[in-house]
Protein backbone atom coordinates (compact mmCIF):
# COMPACT_ATOMS: atom_id res chain seq x y z
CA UNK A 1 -16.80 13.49 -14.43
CA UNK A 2 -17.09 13.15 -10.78
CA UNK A 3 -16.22 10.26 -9.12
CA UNK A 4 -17.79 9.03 -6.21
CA UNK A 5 -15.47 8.22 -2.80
CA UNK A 6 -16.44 4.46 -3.00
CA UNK A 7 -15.89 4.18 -6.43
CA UNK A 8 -12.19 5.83 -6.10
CA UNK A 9 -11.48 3.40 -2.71
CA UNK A 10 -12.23 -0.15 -5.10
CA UNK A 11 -10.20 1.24 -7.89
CA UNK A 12 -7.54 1.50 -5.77
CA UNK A 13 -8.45 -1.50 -4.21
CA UNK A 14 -8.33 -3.66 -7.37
CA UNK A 15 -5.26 -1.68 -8.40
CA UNK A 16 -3.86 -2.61 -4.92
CA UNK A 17 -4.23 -6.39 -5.08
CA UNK A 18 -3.36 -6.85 -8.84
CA UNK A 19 0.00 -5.35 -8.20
CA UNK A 20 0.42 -7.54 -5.01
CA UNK A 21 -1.11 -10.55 -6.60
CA UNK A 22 1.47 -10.15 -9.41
CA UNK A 23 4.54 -8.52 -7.55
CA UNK A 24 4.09 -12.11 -5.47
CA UNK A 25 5.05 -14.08 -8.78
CA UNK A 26 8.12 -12.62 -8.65
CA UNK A 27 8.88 -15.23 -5.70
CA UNK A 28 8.04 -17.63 -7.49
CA UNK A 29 10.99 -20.32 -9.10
CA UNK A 30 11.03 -20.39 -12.55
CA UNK A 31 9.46 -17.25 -13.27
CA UNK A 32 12.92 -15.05 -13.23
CA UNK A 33 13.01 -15.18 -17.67
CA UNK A 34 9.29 -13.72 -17.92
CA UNK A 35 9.97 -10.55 -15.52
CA UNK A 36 13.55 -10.09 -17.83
CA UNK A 37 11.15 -9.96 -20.43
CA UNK A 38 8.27 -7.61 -18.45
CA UNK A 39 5.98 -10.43 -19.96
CA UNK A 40 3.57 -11.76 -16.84
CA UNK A 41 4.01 -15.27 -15.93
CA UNK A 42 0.73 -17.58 -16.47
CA UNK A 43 -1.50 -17.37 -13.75
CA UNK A 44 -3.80 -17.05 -11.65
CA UNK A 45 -2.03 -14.95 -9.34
CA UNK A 46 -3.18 -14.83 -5.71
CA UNK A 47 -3.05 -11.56 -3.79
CA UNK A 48 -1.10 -11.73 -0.09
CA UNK A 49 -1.80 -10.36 3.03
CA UNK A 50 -1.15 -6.62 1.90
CA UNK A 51 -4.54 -7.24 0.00
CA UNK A 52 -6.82 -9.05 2.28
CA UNK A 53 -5.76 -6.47 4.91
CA UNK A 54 -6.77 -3.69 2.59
CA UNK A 55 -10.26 -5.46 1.94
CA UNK A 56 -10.85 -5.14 5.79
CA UNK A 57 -9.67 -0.85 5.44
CA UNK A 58 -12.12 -0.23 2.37
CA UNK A 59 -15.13 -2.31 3.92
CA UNK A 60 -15.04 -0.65 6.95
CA UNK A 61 -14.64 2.72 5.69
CA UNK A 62 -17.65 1.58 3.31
CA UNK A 63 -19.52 0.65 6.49
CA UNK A 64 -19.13 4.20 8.41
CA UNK A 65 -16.91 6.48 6.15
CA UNK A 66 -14.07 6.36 8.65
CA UNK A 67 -11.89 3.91 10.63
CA UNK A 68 -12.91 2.63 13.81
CA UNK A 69 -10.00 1.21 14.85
CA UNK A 70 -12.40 -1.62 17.16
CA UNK A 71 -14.30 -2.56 14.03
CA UNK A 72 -10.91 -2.36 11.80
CA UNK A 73 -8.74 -4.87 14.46
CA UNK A 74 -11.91 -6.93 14.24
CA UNK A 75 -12.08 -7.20 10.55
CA UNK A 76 -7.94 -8.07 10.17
CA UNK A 77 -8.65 -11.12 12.78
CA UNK A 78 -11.83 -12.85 11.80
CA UNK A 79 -10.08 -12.57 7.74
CA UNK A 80 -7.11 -13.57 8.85
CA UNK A 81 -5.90 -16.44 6.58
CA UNK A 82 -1.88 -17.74 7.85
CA UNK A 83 -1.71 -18.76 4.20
CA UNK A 84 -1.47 -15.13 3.06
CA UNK A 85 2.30 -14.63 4.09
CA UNK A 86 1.41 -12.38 6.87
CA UNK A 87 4.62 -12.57 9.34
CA UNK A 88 4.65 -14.14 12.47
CA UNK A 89 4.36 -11.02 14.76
CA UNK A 90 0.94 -10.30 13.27
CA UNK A 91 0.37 -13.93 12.76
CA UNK A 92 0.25 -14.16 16.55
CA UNK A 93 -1.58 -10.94 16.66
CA UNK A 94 -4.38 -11.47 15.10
CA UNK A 95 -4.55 -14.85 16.46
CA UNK A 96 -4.40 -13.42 20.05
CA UNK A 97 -7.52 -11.06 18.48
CA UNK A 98 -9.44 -13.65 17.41
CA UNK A 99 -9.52 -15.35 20.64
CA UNK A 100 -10.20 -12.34 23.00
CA UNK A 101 -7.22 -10.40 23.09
CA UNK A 102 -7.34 -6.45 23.55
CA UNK A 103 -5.69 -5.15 20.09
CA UNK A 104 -4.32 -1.85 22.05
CA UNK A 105 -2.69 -3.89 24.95
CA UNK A 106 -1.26 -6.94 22.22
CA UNK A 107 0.13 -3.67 19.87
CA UNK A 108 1.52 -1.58 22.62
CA UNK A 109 3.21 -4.80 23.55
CA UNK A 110 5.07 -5.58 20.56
CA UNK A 111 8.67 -5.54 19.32
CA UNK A 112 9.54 -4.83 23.10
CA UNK A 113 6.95 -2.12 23.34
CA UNK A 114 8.26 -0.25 21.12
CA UNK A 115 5.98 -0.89 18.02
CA UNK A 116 6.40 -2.26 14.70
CA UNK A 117 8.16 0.12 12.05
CA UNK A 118 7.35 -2.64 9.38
CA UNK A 119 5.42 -1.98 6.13
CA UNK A 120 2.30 -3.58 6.79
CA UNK A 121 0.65 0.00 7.02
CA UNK A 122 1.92 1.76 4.43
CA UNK A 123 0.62 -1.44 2.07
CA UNK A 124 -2.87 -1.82 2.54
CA UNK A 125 -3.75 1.74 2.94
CA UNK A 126 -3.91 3.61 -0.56
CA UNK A 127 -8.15 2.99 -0.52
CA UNK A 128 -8.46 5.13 2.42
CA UNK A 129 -6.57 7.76 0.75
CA UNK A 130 -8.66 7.30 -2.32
CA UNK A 131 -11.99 7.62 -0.07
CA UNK A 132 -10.45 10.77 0.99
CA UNK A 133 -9.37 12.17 -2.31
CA UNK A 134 -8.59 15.62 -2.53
CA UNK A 135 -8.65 16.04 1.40
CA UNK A 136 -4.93 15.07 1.85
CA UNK A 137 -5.29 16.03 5.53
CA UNK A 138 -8.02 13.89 6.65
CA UNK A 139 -6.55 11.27 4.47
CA UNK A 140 -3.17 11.47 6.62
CA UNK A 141 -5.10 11.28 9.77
CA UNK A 142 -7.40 8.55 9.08
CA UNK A 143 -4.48 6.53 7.97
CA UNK A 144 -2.81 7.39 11.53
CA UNK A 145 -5.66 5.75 12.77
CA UNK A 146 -5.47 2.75 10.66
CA UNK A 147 -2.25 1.76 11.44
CA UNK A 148 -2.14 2.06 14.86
CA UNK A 149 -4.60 -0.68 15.27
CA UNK A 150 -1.74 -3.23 14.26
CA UNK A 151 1.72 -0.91 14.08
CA UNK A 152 2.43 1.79 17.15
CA UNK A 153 5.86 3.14 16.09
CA UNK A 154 5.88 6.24 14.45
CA UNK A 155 8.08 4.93 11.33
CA UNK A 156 5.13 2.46 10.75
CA UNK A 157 2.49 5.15 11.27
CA UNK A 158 4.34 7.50 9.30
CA UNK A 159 4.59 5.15 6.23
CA UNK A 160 0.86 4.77 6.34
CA UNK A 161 0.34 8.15 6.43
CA UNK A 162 2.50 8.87 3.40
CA UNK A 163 0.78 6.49 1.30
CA UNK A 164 -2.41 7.86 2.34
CA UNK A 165 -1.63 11.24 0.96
CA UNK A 166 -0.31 10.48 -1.84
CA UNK A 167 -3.72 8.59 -2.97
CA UNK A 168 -5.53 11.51 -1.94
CA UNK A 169 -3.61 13.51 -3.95
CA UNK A 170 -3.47 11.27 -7.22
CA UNK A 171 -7.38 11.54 -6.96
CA UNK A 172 -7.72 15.03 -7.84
CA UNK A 173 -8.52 16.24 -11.23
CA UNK A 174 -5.25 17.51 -12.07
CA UNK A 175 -2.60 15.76 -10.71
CA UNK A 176 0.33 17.75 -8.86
CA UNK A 177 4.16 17.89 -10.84
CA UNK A 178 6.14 14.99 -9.04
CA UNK A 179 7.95 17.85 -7.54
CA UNK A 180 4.55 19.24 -6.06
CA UNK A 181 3.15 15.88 -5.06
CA UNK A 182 6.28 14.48 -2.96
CA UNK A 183 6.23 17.59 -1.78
CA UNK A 184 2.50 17.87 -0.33
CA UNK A 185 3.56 14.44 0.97
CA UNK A 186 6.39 15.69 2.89
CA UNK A 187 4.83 18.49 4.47
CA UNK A 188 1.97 16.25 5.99
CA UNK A 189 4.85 13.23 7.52
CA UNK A 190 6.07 13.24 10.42
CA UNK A 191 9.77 13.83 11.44
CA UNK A 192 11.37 10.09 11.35
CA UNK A 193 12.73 8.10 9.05
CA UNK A 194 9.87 7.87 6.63
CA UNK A 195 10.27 11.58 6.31
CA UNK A 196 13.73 11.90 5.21
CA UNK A 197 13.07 9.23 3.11
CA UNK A 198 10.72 11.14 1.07
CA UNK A 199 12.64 13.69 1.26
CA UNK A 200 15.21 12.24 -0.21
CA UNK A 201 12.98 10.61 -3.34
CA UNK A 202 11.93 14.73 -3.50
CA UNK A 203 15.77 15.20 -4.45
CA UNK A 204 15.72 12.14 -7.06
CA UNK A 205 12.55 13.68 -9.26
CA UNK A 206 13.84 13.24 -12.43
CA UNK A 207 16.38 10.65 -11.81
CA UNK A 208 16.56 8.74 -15.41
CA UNK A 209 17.48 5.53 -13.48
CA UNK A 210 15.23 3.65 -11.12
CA UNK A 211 17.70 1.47 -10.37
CA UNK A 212 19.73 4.51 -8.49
CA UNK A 213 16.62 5.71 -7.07
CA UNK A 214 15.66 1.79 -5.76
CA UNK A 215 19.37 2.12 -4.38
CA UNK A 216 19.24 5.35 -2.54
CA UNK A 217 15.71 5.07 -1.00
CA UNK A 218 15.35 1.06 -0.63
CA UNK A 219 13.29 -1.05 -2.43
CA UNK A 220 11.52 -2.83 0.88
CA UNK A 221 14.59 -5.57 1.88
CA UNK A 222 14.03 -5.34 5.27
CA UNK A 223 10.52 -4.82 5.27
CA UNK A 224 10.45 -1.26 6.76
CA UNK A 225 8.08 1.64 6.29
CA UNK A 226 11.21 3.88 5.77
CA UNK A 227 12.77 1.78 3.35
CA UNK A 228 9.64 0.90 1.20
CA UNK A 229 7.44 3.89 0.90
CA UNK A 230 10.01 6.39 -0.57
CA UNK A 231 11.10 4.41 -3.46
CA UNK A 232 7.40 3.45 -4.12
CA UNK A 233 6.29 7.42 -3.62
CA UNK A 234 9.05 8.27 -6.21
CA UNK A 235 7.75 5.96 -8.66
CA UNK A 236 4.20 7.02 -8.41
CA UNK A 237 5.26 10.85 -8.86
CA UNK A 238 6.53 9.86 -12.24
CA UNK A 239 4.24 7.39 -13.48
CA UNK A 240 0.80 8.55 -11.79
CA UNK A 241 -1.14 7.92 -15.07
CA UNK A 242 0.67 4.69 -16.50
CA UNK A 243 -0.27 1.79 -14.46
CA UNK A 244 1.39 -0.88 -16.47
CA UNK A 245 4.72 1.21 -15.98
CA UNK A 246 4.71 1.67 -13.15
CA UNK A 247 4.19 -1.89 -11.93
CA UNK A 248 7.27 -3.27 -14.42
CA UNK A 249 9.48 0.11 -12.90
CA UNK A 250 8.64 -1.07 -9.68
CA UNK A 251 8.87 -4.77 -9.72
CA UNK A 252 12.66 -4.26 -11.24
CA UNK A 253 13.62 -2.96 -8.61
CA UNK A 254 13.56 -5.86 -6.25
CA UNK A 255 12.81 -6.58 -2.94
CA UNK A 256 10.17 -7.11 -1.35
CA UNK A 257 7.71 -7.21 -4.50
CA UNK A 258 4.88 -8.15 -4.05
CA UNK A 259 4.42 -4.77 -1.16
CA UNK A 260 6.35 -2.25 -3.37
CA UNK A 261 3.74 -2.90 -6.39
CA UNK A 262 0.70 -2.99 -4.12
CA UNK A 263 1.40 0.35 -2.26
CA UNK A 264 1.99 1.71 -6.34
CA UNK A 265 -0.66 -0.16 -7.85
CA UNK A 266 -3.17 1.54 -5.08
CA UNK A 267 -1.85 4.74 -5.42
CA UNK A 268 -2.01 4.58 -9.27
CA UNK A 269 -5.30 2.88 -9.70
CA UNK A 270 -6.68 5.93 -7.85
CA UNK A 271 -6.05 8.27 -10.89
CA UNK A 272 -6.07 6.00 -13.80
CA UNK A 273 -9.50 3.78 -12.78
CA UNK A 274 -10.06 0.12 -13.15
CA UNK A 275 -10.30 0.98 -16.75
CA UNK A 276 -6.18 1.94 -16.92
CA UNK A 277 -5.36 -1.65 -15.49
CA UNK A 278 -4.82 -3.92 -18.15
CA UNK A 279 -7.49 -6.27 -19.10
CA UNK A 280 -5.89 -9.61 -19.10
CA UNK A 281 -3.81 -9.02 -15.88
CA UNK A 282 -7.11 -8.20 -14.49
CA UNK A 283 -8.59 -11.42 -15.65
CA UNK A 284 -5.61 -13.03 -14.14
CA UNK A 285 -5.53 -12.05 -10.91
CA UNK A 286 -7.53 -13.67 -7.81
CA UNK A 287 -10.95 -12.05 -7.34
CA UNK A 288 -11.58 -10.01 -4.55
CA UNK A 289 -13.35 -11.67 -1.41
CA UNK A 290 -17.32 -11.31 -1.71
CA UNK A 291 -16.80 -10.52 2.68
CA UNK A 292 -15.35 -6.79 1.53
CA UNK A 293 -18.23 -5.68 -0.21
CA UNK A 294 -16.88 -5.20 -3.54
């Protein structure tokens, strides 16, 4: 059966916020004996920035069928909620947006002018990939655009980019060997950090342990592209049709949670369907905003 490109784009989107909406629980005190247990804490889980930013990336790809980078800075600053856990650079970003600021100038501007290498990205971008399923190529430059509306360094493009790919490529009807889908990743990344990264989770396919793989390729502690898309790539090579373990392999691993599971449950959701998340986390989780069209 063929699926259409909006209908791949909200599977991944669901599959995006329910594994940020439940990766966030993991922050939360007294919660540490029900992830020992991979038994999900009561809820309702509420989704973080990495989701409301990817609502803004699927309804304007829903709106024209690529990014517009004017209409996508737009979209992150009048949704924009402080409350989401965005961080303060892009706190005062999209405030700066909202009030008449020129996105390019603000961006270009940042960390020194040298651009943000953070994961912000890389999180919210697996629906674009999805919309471009099977074209891994327009995928990786669509999501070049996307994340140079709010990160200019070529680590943060380059983690976007990655992510983007390998939702393109977990859309097609058979799936590539982990081996075959890091590696279509890696060809299509940029030289940088991100690169050897995945690179490196390309040596670790078939690593029994994801604890040594969280430990080689980082598990998103400091909140980099390069140290948070390679684990999360490696983990979606080798669970691509098993959302539930893949959330629970990723979440282990620590870090920075609630990012790792959404760039895995996006990627995921984009082969496996809304129908491979499981019911009650669905019912569980925070709905989706009625402003992204869903």
């Amino acid at each position: 059966m063929t699926i259409d490109r909006r209908t791949r784009a909200l599977n991944s989107l669901y599959g995006l916020a329910l594994g940020d909406a439940l990766g966030s629980q993991f922050f939360v005190p007294g919660n540490r004996d029900h992830w020992v247990r991979r038994q999900p804490p009561p809820g309702p889980w509420q989704w973080t920035d990495d989701a409301e930013m990817a609502c803004s990336v699927f309804a304007v790809l829903d709106r024209g069928g690529h990014i517009d980078q004017d209409l996508l800075a737009a979209s992150f600053a009048t949704h924009h909620d402080f409350d989401r856990g965005y961080g303060p650079s892009m706190n005062r970003l999209l405030r700066l947006v909202r009030e008449g600021g020129s996105w390019r100038e603000l961006v270009a501007d940042l960390f020194d002018g040298q651009g943000s290498w953070g994961n912000g990205a890389a999180m919210r971008v697996a629906p674009l990939g999805a919309w471009f399923g099977g074209e891994p190529d327009e995928a990786a430059r669509q999501a070049a655009l996307s994340a140079e509306v709010t990160h200019t360094h070529p680590d943060g493009v380059a983690g976007a980019i990655a992510v983007a790919v390998a939702a393109s490529l977990a859309a097609t009807p058979d799936p590539p060997s982990p081996e075959d889908f890091l590696g279509q990743v890696l060809r299509r990344v940029p030289p940088g950090r991100v690169h050897d990264g995945v690179r490196a989770a390309l040596r670790l396919v078939g690593e029994p342990s994801a604890e040594t793989a969280a430990r080689e390729l980082g598990n998103g502690s400091h909140t980099g592209a390069h140290d948070t898309v390679p684990f999360t790539l490696w983990v979606a090579a080798h669970y691509l049709d098993d959302y539930e373990k893949a959330f629970w392999t990723t979440a282990a691993a620590g870090g920075d949670v609630d990012t790792t599971c959404a760039i895995v449950g996006g990627i995921v959701a984009t082969r496996v369907g809304i129908e491979g998340l499981p019911l009650s986390w669905r019912e569980t989780c925070e709905p989706l905003p009625d402003w992204a069209g869903v």
